[in-house]
C-alpha atoms as a PDB file:
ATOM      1  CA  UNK A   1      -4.429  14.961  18.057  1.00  0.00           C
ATOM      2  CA  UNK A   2      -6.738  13.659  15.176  1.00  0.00           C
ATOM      3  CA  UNK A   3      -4.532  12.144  12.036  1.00  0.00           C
ATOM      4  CA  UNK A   4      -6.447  14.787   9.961  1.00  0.00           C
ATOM      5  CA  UNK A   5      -5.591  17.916  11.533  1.00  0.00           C
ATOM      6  CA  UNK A   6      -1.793  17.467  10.446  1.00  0.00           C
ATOM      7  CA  UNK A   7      -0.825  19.301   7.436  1.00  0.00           C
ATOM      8  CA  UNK A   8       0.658  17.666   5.025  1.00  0.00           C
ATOM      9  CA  UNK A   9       1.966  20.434   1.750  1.00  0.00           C
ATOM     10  CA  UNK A  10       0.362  19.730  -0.942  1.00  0.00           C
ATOM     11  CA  UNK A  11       1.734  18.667  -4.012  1.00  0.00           C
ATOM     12  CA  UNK A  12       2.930  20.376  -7.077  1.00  0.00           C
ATOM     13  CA  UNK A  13       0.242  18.801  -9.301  1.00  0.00           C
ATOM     14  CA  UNK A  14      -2.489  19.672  -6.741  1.00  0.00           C
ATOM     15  CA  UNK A  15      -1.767  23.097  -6.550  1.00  0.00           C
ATOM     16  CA  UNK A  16      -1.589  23.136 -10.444  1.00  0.00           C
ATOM     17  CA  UNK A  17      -4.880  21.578 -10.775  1.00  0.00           C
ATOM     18  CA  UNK A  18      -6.657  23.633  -7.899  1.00  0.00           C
ATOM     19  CA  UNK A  19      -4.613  26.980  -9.775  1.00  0.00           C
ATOM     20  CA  UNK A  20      -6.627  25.265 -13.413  1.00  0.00           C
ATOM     21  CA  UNK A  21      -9.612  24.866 -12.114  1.00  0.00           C
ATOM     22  CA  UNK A  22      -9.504  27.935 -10.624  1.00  0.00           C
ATOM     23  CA  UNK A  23      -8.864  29.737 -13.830  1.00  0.00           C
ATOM     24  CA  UNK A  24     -11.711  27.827 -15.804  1.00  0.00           C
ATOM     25  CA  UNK A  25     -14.281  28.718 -13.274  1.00  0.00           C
ATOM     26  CA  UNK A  26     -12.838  32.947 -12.837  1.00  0.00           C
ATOM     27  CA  UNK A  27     -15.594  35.329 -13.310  1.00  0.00           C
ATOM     28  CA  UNK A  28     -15.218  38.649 -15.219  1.00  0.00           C
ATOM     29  CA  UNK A  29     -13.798  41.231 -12.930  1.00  0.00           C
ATOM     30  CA  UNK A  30     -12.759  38.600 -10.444  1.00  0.00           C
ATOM     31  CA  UNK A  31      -9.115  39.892  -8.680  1.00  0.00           C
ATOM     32  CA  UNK A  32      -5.858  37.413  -8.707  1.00  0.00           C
ATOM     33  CA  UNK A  33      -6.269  37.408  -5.081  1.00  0.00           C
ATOM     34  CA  UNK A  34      -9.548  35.865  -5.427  1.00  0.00           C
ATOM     35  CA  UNK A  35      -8.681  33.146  -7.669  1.00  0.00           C
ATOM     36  CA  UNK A  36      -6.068  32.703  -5.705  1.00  0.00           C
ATOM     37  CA  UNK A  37      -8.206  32.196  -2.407  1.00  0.00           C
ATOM     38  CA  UNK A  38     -10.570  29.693  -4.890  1.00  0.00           C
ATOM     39  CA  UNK A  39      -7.485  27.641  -5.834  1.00  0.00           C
ATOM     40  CA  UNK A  40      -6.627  27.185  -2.398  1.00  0.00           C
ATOM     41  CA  UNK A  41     -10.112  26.202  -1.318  1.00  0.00           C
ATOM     42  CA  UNK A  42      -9.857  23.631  -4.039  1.00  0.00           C
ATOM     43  CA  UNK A  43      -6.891  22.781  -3.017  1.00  0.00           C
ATOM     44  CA  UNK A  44      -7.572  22.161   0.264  1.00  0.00           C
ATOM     45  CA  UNK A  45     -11.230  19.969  -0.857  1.00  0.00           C
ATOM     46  CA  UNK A  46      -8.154  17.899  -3.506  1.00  0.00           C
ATOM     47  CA  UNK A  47      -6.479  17.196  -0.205  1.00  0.00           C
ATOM     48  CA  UNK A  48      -9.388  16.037   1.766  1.00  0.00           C
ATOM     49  CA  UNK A  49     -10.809  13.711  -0.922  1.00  0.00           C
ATOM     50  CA  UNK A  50      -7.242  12.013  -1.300  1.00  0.00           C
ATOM     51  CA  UNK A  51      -6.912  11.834   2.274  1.00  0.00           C
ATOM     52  CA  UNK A  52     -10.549   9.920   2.469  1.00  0.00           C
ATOM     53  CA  UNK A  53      -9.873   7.751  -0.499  1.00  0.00           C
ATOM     54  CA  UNK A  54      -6.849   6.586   0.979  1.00  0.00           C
ATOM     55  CA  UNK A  55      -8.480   6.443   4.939  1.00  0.00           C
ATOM     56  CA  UNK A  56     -11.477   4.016   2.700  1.00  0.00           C
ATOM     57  CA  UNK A  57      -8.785   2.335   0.739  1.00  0.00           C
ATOM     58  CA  UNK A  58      -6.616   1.136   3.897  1.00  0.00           C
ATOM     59  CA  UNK A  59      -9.725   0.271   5.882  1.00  0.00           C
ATOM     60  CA  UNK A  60     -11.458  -1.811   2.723  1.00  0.00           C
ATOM     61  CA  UNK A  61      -7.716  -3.973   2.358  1.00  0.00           C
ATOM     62  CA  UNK A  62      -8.137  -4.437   6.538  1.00  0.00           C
ATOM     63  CA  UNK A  63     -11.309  -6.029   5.616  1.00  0.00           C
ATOM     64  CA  UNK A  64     -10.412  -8.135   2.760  1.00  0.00           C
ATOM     65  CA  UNK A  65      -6.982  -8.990   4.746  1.00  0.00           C
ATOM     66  CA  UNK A  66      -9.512 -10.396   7.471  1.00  0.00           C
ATOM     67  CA  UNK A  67     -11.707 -11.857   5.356  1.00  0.00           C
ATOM     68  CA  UNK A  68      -9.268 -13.940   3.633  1.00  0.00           C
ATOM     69  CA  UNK A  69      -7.915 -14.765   7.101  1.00  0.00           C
ATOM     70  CA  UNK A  70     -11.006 -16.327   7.934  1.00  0.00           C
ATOM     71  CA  UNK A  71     -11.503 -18.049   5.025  1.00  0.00           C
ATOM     72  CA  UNK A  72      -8.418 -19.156   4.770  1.00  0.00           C
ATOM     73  CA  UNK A  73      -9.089 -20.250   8.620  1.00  0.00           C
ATOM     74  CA  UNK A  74     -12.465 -21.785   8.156  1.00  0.00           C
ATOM     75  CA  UNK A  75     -10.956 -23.805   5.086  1.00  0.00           C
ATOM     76  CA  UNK A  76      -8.249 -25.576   7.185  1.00  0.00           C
ATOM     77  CA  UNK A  77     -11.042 -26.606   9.661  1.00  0.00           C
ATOM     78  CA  UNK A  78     -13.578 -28.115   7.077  1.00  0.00           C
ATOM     79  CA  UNK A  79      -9.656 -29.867   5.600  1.00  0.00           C
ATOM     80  CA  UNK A  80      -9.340 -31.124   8.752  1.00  0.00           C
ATOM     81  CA  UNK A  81     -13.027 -32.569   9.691  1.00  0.00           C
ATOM     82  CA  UNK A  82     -13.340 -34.566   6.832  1.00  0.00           C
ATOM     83  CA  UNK A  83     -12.157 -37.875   6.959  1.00  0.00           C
ATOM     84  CA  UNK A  84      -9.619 -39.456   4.671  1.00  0.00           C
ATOM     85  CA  UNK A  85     -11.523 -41.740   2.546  1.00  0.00           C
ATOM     86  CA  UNK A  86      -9.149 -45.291   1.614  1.00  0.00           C
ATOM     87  CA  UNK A  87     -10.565 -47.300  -1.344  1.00  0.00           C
ATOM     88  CA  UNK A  88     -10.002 -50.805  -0.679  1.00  0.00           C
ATOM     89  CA  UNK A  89     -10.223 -53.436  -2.812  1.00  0.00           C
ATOM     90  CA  UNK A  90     -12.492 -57.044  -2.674  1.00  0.00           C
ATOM     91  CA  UNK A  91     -10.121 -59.859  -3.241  1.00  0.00           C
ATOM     92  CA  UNK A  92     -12.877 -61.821  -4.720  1.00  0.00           C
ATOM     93  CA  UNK A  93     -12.713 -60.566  -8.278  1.00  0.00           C
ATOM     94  CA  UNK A  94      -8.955 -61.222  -8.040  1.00  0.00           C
ATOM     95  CA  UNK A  95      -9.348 -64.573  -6.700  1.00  0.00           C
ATOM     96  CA  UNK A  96     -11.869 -65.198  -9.474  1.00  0.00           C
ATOM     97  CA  UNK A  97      -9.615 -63.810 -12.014  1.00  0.00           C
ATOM     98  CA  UNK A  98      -6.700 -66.138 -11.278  1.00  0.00           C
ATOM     99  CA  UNK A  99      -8.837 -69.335 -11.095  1.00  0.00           C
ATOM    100  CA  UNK A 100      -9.780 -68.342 -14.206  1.00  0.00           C
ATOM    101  CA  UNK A 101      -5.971 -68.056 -15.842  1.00  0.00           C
ATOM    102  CA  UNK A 102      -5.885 -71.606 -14.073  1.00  0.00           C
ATOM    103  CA  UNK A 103      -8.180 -72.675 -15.721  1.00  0.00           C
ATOM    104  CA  UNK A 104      -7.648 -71.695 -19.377  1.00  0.00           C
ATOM    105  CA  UNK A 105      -3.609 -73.269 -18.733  1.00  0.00           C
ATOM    106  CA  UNK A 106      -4.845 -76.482 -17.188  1.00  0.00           C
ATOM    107  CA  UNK A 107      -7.802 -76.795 -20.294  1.00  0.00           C
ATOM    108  CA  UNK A 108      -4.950 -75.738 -23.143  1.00  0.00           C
ATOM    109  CA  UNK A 109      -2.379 -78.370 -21.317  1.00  0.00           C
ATOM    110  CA  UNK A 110      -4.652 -81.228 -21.121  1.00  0.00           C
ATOM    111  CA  UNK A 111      -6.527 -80.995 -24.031  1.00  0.00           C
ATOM    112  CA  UNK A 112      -4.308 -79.636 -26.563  1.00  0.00           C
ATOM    113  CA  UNK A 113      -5.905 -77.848 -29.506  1.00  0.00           C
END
């Protein structure tokens, strides 16, 4: 059985609105039967449009739910291709940096200002 050939009641506000627009669009010398049969046509075209908005609206969330997945997916892969970069550092600036502390001590020490 197709998911659109269940009936599902309408609504009070759809039948209100189909029963308004019905009204605004009644001829002169149009019967209540009539508009009647009108509202219920529009009734029935409410129904079908909120039945395909929602149909669109569940299957553009599928999308966007796997779309994210595989973005989210794709992310975690590039994460774990790149490699972990370490900064090291040369000891040679240290070493040149202390000798030069060294220095300044010995220099002030021996020949005292």
């Amino acid at each position: 059985m197709n998911k659109q050939a269940k009936k599902i009641p309408a609504s009070p506000e759809t039948q209100q609105e189909a029963l308004r627009i019905a009204r605004r669009t009644q001829r002169p010398g149009q019967t209540k039967e009539q508009t009647k049969l009108i509202a219920q046509g529009i009734q029935k075209g409410i129904q079908q449009y909120k039945s395909q908005h929602k149909a669109r609206t569940r299957e553009l969330n599928k999308k966007l739910k796997h779309a994210s997945r595989s973005e989210d997916q794709t992310r975690r892969q590039d994460a774990a291709a790149q490699p972990t970069v370490v900064y090291r550092q040369h000891w040679l600036p240290w070493l040149l940096l202390a000798l030069t502390w060294l220095a300044i001590v010995v220099y002030s020490f021996f020949f005292d200002f």
